[in-house]
PDB file of N, CA and C in Angstrom:
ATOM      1  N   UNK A   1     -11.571   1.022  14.410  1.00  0.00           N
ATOM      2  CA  UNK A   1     -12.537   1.843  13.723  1.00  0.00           C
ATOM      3  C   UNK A   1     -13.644   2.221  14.703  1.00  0.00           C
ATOM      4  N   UNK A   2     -14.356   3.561  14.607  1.00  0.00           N
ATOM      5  CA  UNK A   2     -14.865   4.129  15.353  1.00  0.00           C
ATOM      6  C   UNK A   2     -16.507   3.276  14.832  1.00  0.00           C
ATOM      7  N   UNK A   3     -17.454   3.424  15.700  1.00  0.00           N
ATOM      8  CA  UNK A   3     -18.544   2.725  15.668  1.00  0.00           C
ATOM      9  C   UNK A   3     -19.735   3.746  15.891  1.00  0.00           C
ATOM     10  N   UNK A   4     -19.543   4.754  16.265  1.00  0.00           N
ATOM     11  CA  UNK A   4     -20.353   6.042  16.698  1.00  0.00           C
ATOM     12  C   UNK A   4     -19.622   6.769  15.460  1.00  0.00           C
ATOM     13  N   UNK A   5     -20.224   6.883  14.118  1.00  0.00           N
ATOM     14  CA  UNK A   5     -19.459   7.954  12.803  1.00  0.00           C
ATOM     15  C   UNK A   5     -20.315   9.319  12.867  1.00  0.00           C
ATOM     16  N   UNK A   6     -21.537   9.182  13.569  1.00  0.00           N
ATOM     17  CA  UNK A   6     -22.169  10.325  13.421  1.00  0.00           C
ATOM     18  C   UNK A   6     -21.360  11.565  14.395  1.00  0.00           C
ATOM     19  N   UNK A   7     -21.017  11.225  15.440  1.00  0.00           N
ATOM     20  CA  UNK A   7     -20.698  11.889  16.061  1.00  0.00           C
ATOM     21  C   UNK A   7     -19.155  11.998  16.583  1.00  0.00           C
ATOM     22  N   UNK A   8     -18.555  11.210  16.459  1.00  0.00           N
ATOM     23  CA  UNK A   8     -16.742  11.211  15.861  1.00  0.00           C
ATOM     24  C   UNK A   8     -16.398  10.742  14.709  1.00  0.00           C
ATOM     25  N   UNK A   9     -15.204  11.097  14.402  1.00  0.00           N
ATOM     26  CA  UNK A   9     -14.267  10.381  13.397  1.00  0.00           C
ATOM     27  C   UNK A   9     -14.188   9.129  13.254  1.00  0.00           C
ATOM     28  N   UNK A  10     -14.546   8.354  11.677  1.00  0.00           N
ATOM     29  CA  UNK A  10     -14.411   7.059  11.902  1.00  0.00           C
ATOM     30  C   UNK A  10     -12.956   6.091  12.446  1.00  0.00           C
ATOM     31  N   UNK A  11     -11.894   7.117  12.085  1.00  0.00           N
ATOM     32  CA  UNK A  11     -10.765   5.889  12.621  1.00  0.00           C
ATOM     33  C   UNK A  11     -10.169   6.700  13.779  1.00  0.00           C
ATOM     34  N   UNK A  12      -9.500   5.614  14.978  1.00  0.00           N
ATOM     35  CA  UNK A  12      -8.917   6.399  16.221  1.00  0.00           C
ATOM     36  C   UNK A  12      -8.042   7.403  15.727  1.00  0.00           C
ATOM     37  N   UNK A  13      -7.638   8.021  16.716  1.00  0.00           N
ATOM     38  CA  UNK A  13      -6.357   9.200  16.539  1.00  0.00           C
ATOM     39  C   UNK A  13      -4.772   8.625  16.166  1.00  0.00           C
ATOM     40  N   UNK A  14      -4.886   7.338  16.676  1.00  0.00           N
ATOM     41  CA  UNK A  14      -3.538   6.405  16.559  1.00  0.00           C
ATOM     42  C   UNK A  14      -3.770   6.291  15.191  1.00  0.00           C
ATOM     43  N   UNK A  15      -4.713   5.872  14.336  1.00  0.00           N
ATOM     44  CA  UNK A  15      -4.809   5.344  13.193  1.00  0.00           C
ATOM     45  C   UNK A  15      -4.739   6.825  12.421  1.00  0.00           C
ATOM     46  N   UNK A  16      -5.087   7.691  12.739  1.00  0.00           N
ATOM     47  CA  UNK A  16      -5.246   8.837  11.648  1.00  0.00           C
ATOM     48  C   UNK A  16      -3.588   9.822  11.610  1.00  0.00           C
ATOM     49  N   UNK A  17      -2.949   9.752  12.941  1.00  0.00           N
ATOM     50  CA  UNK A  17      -1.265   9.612  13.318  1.00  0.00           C
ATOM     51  C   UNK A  17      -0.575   8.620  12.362  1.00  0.00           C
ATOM     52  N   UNK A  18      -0.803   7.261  12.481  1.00  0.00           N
ATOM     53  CA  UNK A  18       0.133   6.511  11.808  1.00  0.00           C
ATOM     54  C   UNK A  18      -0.031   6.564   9.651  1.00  0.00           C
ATOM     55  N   UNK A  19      -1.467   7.388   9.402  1.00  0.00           N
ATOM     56  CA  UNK A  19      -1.429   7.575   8.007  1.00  0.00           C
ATOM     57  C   UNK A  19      -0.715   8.871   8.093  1.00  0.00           C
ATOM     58  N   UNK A  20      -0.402   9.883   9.046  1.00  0.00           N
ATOM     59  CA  UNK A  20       0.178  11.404   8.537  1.00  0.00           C
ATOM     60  C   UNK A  20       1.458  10.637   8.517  1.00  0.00           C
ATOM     61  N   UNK A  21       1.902   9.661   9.473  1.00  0.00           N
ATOM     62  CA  UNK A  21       3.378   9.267   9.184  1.00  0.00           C
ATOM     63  C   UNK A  21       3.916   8.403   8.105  1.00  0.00           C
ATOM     64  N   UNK A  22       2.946   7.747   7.762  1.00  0.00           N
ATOM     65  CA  UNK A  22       3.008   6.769   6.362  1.00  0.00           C
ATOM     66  C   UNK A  22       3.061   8.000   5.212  1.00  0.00           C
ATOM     67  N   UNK A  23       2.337   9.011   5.401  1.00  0.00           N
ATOM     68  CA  UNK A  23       2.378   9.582   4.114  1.00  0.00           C
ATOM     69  C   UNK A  23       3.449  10.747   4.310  1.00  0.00           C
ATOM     70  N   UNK A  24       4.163  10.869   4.962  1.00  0.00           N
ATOM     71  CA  UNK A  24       5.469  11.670   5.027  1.00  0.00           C
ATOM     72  C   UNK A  24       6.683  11.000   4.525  1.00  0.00           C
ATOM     73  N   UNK A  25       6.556   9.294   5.109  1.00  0.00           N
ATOM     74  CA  UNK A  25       7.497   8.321   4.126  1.00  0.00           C
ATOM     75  C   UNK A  25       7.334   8.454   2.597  1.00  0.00           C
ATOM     76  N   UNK A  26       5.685   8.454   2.690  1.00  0.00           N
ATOM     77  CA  UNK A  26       5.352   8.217   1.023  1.00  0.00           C
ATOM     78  C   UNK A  26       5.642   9.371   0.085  1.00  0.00           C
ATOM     79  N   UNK A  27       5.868  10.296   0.633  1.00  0.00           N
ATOM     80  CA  UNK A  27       6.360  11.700  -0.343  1.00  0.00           C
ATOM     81  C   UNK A  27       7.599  11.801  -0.280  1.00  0.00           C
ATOM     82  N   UNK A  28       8.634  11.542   0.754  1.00  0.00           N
ATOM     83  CA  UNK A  28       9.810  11.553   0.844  1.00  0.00           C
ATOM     84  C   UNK A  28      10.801  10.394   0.699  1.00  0.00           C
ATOM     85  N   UNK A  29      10.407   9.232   0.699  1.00  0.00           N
ATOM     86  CA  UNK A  29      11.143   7.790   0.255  1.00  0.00           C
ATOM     87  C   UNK A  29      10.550   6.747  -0.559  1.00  0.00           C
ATOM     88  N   UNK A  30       9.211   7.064  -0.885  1.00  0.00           N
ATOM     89  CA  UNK A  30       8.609   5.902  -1.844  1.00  0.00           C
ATOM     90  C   UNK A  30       8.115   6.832  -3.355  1.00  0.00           C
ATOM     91  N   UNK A  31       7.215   7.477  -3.025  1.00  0.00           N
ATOM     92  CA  UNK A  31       6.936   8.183  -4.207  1.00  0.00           C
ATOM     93  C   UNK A  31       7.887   8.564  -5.412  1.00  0.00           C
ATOM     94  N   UNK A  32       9.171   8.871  -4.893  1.00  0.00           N
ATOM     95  CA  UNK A  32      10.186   9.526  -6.022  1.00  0.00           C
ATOM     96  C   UNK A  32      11.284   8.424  -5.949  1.00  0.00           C
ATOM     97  N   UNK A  33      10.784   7.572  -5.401  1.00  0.00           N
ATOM     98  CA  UNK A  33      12.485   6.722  -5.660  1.00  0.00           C
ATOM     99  C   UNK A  33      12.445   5.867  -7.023  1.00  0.00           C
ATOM    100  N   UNK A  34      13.955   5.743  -7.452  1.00  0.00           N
ATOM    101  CA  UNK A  34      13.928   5.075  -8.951  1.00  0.00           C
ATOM    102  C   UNK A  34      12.548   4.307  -9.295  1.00  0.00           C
ATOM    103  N   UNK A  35      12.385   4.205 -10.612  1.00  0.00           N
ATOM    104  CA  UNK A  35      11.671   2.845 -10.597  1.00  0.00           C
ATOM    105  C   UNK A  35      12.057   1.504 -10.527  1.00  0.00           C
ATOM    106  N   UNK A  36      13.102   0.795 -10.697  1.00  0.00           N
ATOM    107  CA  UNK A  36      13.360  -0.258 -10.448  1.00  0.00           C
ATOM    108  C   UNK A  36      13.940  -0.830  -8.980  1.00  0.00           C
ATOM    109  N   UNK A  37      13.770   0.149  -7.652  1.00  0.00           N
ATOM    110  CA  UNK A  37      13.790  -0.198  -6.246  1.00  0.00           C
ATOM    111  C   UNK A  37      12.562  -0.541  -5.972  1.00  0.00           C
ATOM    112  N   UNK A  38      11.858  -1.808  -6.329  1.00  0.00           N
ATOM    113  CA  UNK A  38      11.267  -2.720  -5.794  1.00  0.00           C
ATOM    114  C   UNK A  38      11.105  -3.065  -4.704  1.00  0.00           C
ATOM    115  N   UNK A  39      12.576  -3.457  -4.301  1.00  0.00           N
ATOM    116  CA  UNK A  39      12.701  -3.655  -3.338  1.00  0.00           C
ATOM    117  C   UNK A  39      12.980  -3.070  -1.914  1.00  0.00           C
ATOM    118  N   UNK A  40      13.328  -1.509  -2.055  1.00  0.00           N
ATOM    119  CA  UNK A  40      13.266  -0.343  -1.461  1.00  0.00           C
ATOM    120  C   UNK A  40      11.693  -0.366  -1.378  1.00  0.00           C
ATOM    121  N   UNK A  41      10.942  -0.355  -1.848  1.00  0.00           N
ATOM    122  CA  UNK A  41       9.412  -0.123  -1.783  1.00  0.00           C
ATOM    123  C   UNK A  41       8.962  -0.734  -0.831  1.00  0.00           C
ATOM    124  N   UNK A  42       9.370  -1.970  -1.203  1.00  0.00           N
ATOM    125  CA  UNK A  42       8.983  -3.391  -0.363  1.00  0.00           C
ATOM    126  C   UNK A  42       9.157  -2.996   1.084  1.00  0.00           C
ATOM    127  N   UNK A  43      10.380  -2.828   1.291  1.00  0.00           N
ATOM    128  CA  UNK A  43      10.819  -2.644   2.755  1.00  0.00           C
ATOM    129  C   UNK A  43      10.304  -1.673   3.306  1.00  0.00           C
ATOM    130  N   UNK A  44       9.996  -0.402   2.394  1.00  0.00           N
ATOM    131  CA  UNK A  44       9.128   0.346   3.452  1.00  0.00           C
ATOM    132  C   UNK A  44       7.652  -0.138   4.161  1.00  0.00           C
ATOM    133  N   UNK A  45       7.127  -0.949   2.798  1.00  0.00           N
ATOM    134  CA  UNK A  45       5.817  -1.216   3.543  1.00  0.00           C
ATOM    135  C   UNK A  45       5.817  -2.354   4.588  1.00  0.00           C
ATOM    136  N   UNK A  46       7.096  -3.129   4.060  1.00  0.00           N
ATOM    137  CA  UNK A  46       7.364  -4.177   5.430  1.00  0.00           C
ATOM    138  C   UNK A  46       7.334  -3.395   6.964  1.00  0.00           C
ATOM    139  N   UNK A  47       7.962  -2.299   6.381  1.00  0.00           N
ATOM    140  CA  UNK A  47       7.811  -1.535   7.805  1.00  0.00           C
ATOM    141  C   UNK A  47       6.658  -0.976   8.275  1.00  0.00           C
ATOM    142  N   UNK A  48       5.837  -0.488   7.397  1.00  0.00           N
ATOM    143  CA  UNK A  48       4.523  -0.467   8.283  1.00  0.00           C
ATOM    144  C   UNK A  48       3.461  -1.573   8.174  1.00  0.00           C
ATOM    145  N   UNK A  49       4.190  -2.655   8.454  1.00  0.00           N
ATOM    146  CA  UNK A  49       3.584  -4.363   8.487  1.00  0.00           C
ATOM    147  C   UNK A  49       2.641  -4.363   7.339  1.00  0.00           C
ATOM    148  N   UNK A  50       2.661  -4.426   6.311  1.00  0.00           N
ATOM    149  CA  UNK A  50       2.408  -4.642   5.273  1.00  0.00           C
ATOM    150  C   UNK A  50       3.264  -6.310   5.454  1.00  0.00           C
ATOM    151  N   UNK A  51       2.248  -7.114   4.645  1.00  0.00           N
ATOM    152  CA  UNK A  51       2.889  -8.931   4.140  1.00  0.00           C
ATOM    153  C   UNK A  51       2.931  -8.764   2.552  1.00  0.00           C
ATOM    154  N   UNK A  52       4.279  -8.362   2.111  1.00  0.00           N
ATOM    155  CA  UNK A  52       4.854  -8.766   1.277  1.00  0.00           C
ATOM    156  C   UNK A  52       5.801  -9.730   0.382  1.00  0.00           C
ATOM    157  N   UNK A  53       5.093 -10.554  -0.802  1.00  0.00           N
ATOM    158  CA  UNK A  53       6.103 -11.518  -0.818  1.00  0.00           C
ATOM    159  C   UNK A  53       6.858 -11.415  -1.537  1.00  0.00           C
ATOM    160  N   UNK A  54       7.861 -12.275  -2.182  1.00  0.00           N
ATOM    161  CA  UNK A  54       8.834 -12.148  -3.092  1.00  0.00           C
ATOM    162  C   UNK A  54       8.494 -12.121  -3.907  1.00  0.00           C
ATOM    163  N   UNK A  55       9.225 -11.063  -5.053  1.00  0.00           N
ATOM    164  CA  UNK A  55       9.471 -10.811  -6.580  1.00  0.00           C
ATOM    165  C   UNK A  55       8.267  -9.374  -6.611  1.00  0.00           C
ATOM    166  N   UNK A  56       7.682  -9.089  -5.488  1.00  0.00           N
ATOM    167  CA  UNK A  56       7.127  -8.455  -5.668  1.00  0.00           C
ATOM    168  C   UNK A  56       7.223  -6.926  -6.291  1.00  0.00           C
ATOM    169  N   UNK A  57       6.729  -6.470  -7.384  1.00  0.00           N
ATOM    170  CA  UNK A  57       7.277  -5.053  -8.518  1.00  0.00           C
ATOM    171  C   UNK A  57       6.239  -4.163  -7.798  1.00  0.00           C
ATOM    172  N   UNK A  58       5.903  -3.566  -6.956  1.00  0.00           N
ATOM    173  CA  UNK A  58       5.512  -2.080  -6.930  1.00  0.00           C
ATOM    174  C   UNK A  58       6.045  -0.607  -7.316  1.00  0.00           C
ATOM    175  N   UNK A  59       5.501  -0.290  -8.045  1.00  0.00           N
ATOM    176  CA  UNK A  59       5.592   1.013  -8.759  1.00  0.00           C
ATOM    177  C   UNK A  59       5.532   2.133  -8.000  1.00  0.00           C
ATOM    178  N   UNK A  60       6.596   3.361  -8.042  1.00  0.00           N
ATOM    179  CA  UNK A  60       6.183   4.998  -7.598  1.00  0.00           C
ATOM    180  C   UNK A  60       5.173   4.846  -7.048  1.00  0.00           C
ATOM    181  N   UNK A  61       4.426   5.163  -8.289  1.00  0.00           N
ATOM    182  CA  UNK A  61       3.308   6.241  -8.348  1.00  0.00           C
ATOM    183  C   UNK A  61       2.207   5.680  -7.701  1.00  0.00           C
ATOM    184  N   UNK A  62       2.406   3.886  -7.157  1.00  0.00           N
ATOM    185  CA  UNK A  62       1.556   3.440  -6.696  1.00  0.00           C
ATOM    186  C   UNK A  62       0.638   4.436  -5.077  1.00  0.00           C
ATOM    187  N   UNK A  63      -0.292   4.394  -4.839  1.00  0.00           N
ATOM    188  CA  UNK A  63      -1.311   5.448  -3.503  1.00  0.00           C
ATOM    189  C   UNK A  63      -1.629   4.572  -3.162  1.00  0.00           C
ATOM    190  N   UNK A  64      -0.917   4.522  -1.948  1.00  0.00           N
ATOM    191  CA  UNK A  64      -1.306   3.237  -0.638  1.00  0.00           C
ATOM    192  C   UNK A  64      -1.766   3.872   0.340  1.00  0.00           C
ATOM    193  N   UNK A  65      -2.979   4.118   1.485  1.00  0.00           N
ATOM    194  CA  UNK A  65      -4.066   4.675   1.950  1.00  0.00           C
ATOM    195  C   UNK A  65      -3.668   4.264   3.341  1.00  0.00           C
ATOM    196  N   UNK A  66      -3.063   2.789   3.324  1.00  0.00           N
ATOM    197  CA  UNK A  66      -2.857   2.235   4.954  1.00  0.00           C
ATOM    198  C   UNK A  66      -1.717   1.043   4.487  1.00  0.00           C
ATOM    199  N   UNK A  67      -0.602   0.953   4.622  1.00  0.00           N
ATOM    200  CA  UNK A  67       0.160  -0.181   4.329  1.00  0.00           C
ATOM    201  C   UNK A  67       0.151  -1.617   5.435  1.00  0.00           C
ATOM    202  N   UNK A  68      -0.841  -1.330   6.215  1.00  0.00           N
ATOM    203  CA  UNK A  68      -0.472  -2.272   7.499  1.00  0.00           C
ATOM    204  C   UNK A  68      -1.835  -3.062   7.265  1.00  0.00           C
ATOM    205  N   UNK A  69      -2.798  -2.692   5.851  1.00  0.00           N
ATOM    206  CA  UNK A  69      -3.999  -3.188   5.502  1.00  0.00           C
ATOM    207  C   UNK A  69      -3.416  -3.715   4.147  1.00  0.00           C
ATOM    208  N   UNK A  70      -2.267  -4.477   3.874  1.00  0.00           N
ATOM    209  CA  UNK A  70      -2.135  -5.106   2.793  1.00  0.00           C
ATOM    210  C   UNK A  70      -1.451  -6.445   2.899  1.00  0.00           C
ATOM    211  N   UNK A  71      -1.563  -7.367   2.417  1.00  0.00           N
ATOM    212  CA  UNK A  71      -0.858  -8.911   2.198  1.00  0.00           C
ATOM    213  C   UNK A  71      -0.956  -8.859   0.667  1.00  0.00           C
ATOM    214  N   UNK A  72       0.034  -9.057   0.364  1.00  0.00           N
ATOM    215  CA  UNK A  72       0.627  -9.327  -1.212  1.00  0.00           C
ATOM    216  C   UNK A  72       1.359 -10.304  -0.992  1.00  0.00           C
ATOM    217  N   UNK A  73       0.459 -11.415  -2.302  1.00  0.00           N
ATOM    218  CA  UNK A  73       1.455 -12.828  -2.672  1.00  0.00           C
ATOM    219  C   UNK A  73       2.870 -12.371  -3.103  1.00  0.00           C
ATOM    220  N   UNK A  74       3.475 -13.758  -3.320  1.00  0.00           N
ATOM    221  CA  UNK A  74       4.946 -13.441  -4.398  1.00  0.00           C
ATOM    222  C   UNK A  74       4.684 -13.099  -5.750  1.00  0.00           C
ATOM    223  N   UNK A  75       5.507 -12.400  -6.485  1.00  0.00           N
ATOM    224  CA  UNK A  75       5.328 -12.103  -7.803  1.00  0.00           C
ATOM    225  C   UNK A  75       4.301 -11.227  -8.362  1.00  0.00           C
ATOM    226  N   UNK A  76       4.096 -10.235  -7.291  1.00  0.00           N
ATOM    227  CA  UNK A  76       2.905  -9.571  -7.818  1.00  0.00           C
ATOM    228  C   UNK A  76       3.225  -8.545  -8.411  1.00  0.00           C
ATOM    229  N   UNK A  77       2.505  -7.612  -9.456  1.00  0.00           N
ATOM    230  CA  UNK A  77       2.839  -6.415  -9.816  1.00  0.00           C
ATOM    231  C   UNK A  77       1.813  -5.034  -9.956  1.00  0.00           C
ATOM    232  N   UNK A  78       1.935  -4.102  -9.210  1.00  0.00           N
ATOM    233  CA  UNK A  78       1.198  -3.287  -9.172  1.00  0.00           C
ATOM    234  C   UNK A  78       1.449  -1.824  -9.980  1.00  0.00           C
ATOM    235  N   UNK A  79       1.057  -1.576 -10.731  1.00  0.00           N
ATOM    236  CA  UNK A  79       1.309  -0.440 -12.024  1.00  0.00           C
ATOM    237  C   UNK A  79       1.507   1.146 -11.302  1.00  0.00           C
ATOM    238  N   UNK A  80       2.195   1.475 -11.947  1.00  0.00           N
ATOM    239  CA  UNK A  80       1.962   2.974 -11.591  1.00  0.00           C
ATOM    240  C   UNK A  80       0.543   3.668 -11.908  1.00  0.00           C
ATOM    241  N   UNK A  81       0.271   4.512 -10.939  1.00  0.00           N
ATOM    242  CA  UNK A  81      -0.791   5.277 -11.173  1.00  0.00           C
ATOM    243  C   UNK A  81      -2.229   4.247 -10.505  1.00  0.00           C
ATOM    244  N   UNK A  82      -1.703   3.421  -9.714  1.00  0.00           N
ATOM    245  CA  UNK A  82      -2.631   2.319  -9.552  1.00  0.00           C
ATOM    246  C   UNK A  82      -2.968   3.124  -7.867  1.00  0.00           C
ATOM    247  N   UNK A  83      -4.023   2.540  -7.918  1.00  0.00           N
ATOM    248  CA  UNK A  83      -4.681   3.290  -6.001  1.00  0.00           C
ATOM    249  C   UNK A  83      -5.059   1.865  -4.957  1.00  0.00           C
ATOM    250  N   UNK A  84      -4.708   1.742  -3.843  1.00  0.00           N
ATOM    251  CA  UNK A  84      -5.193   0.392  -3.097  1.00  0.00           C
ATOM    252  C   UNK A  84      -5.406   1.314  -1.648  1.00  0.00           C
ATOM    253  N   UNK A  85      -6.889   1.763  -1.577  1.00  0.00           N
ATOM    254  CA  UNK A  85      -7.474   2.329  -0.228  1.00  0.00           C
ATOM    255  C   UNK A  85      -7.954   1.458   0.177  1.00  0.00           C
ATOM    256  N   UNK A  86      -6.789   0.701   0.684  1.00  0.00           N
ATOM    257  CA  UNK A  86      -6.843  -0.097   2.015  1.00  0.00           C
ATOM    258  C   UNK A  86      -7.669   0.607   3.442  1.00  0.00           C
ATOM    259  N   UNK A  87      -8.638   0.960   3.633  1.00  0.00           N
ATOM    260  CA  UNK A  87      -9.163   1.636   4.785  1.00  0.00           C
ATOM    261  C   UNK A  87      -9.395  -0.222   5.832  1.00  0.00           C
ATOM    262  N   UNK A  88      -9.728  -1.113   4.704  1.00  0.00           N
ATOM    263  CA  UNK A  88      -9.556  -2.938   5.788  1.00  0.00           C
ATOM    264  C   UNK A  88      -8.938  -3.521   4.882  1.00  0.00           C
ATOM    265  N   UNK A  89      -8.872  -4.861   5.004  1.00  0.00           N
ATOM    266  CA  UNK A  89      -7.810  -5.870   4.748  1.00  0.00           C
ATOM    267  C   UNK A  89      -7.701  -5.618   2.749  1.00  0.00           C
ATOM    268  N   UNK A  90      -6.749  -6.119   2.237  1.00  0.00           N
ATOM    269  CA  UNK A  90      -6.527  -5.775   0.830  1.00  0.00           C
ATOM    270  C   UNK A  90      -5.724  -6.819   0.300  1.00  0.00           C
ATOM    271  N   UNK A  91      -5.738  -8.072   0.394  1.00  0.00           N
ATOM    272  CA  UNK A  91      -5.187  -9.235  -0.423  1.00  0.00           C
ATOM    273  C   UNK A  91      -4.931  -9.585  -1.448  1.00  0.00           C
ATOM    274  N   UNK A  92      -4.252  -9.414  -2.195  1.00  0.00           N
ATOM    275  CA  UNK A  92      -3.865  -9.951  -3.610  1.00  0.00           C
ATOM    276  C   UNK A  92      -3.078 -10.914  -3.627  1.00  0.00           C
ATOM    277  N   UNK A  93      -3.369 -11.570  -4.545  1.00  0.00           N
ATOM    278  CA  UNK A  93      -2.694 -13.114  -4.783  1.00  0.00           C
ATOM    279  C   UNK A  93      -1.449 -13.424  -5.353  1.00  0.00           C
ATOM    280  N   UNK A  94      -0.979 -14.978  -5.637  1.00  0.00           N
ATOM    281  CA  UNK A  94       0.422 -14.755  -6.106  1.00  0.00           C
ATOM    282  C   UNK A  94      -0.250 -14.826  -7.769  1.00  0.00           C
ATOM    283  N   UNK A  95       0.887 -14.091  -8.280  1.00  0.00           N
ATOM    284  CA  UNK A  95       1.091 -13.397  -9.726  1.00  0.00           C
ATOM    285  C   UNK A  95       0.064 -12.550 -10.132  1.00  0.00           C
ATOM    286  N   UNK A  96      -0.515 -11.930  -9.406  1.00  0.00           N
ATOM    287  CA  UNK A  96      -1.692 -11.274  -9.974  1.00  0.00           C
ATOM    288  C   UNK A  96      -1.201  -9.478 -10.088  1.00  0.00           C
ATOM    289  N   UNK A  97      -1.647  -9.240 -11.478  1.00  0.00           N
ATOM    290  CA  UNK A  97      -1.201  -8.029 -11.751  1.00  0.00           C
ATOM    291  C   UNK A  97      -2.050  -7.135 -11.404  1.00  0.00           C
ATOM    292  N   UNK A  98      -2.070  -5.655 -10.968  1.00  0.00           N
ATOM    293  CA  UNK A  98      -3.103  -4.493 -10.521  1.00  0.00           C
ATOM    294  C   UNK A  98      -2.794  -3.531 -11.338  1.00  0.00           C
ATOM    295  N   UNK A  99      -3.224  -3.729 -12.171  1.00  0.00           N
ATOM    296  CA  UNK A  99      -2.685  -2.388 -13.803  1.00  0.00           C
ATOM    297  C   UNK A  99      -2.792  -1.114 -13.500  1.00  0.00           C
ATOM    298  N   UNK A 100      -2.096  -0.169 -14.038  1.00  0.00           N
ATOM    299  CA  UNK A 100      -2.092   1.154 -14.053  1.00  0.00           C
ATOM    300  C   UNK A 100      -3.228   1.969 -13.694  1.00  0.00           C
ATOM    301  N   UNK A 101      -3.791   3.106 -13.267  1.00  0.00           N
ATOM    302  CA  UNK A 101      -5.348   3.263 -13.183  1.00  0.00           C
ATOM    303  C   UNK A 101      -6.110   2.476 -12.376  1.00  0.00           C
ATOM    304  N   UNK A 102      -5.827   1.085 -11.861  1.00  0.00           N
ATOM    305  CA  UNK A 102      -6.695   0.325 -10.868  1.00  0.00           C
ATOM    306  C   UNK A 102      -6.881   1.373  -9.602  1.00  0.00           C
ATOM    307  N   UNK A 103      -8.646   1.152  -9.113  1.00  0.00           N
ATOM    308  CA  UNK A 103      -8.751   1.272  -8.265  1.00  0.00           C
ATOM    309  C   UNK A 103      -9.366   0.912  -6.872  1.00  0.00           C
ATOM    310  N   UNK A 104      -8.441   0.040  -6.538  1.00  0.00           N
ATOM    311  CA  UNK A 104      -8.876  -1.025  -5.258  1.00  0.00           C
ATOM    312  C   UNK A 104      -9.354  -0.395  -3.697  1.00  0.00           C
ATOM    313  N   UNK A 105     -10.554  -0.683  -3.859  1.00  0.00           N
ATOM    314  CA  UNK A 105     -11.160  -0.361  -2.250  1.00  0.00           C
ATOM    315  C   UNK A 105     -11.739  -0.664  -1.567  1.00  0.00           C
ATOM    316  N   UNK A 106     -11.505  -0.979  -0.189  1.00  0.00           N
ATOM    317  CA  UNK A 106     -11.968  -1.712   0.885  1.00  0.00           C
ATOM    318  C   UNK A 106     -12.950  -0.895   1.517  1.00  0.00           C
ATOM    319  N   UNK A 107     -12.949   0.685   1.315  1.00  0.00           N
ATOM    320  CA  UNK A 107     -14.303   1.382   2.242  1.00  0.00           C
ATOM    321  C   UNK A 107     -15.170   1.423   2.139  1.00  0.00           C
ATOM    322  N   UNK A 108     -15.834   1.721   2.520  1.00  0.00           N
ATOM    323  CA  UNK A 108     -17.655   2.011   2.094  1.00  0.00           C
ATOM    324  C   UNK A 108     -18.213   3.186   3.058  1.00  0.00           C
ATOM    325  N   UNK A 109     -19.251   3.307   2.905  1.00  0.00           N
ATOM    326  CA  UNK A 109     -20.247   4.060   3.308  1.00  0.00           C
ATOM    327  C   UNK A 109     -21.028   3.530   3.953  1.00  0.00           C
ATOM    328  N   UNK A 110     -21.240   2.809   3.690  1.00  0.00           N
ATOM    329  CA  UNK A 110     -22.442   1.408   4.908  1.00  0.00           C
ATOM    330  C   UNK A 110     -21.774   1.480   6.345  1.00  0.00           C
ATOM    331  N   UNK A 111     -22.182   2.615   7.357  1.00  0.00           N
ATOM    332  CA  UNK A 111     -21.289   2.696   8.730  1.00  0.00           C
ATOM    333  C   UNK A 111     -21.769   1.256   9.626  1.00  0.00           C
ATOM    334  N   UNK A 112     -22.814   0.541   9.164  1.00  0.00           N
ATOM    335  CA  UNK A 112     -23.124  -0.343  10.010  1.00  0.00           C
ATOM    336  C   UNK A 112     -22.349  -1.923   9.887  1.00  0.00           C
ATOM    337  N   UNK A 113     -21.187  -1.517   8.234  1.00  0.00           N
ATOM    338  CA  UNK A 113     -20.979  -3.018   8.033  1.00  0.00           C
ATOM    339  C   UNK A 113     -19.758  -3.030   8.821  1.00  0.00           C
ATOM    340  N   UNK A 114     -19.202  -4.253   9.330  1.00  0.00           N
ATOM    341  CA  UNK A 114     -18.380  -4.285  10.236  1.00  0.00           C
ATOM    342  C   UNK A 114     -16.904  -4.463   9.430  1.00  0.00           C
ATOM    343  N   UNK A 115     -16.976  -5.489   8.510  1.00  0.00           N
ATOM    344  CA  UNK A 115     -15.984  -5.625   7.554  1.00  0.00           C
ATOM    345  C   UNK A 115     -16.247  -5.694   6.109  1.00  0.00           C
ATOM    346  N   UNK A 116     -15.185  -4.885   5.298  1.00  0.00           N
ATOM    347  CA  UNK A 116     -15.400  -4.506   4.096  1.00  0.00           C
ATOM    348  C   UNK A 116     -13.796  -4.957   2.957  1.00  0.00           C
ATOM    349  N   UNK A 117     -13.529  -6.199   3.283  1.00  0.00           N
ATOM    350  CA  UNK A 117     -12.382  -6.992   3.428  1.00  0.00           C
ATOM    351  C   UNK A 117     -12.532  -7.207   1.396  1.00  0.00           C
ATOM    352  N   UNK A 118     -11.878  -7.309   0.869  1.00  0.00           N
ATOM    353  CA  UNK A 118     -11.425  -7.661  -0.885  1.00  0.00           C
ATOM    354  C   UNK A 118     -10.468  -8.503  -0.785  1.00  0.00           C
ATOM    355  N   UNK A 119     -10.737  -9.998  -1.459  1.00  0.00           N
ATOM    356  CA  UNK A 119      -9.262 -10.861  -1.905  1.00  0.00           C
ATOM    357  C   UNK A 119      -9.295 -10.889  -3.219  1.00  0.00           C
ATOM    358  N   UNK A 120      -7.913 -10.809  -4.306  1.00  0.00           N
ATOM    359  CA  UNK A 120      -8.063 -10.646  -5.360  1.00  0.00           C
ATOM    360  C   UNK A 120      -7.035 -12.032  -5.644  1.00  0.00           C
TER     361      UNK A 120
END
């Protein structure tokens, strides 16, 4: 993350590259796939190092912002229509549900705070 916001972009060029490529997956292999590939879901965000654990239910329609800013316990379930702007770390616990409409966020506006980290 950039530390000078007045006068560049807050995240590097690598980081603002690897969300155009996350979100080309996310329109073309996560967004529309069945709902019950869970586990198709899973693996994509495993791939952009996302810590996912078992039994874990993510939904479509779920809007993931940065997948490499998430650790999810086992058994978690995240609703469709649910948002996690991961811009820093985004932890959720084991069995903890993130209902439909949730909207989880790690950013802020405070350019001076260094970390803006949520465990749920």
């Amino acid at each position: 993350m950039n530390t000078n916001t007045y006068n560049e972009p807050s995240f590097s060029l690598q980081n603002r590259l690897l969300r155009t490529f996350w979100n080309i997956v996310y329109v073309l292999f996560f967004k529309y796939s069945p709902r019950p590939f869970h586990f198709w879901r899973s693996f994509l965000l495993r791939s952009f190092n996302a810590k996912i654990g078992k039994g874990v239910h993510i939904y479509p329609k779920v809007i993931i912002w940065a997948p490499w800013n998430l650790e999810i316990a086992d058994e978690v379930g995240v609703g469709n229509g649910a948002i996690l702007y991961s811009q820093d770390k985004i932890k959720i616990g084991y069995r903890a549900i993130i209902s439909q409409g949730t909207h989880v966020c790690t950013g802020t506006h405070d350019y001076e705070k260094k970390r803006a980290s949520i465990n749920y």
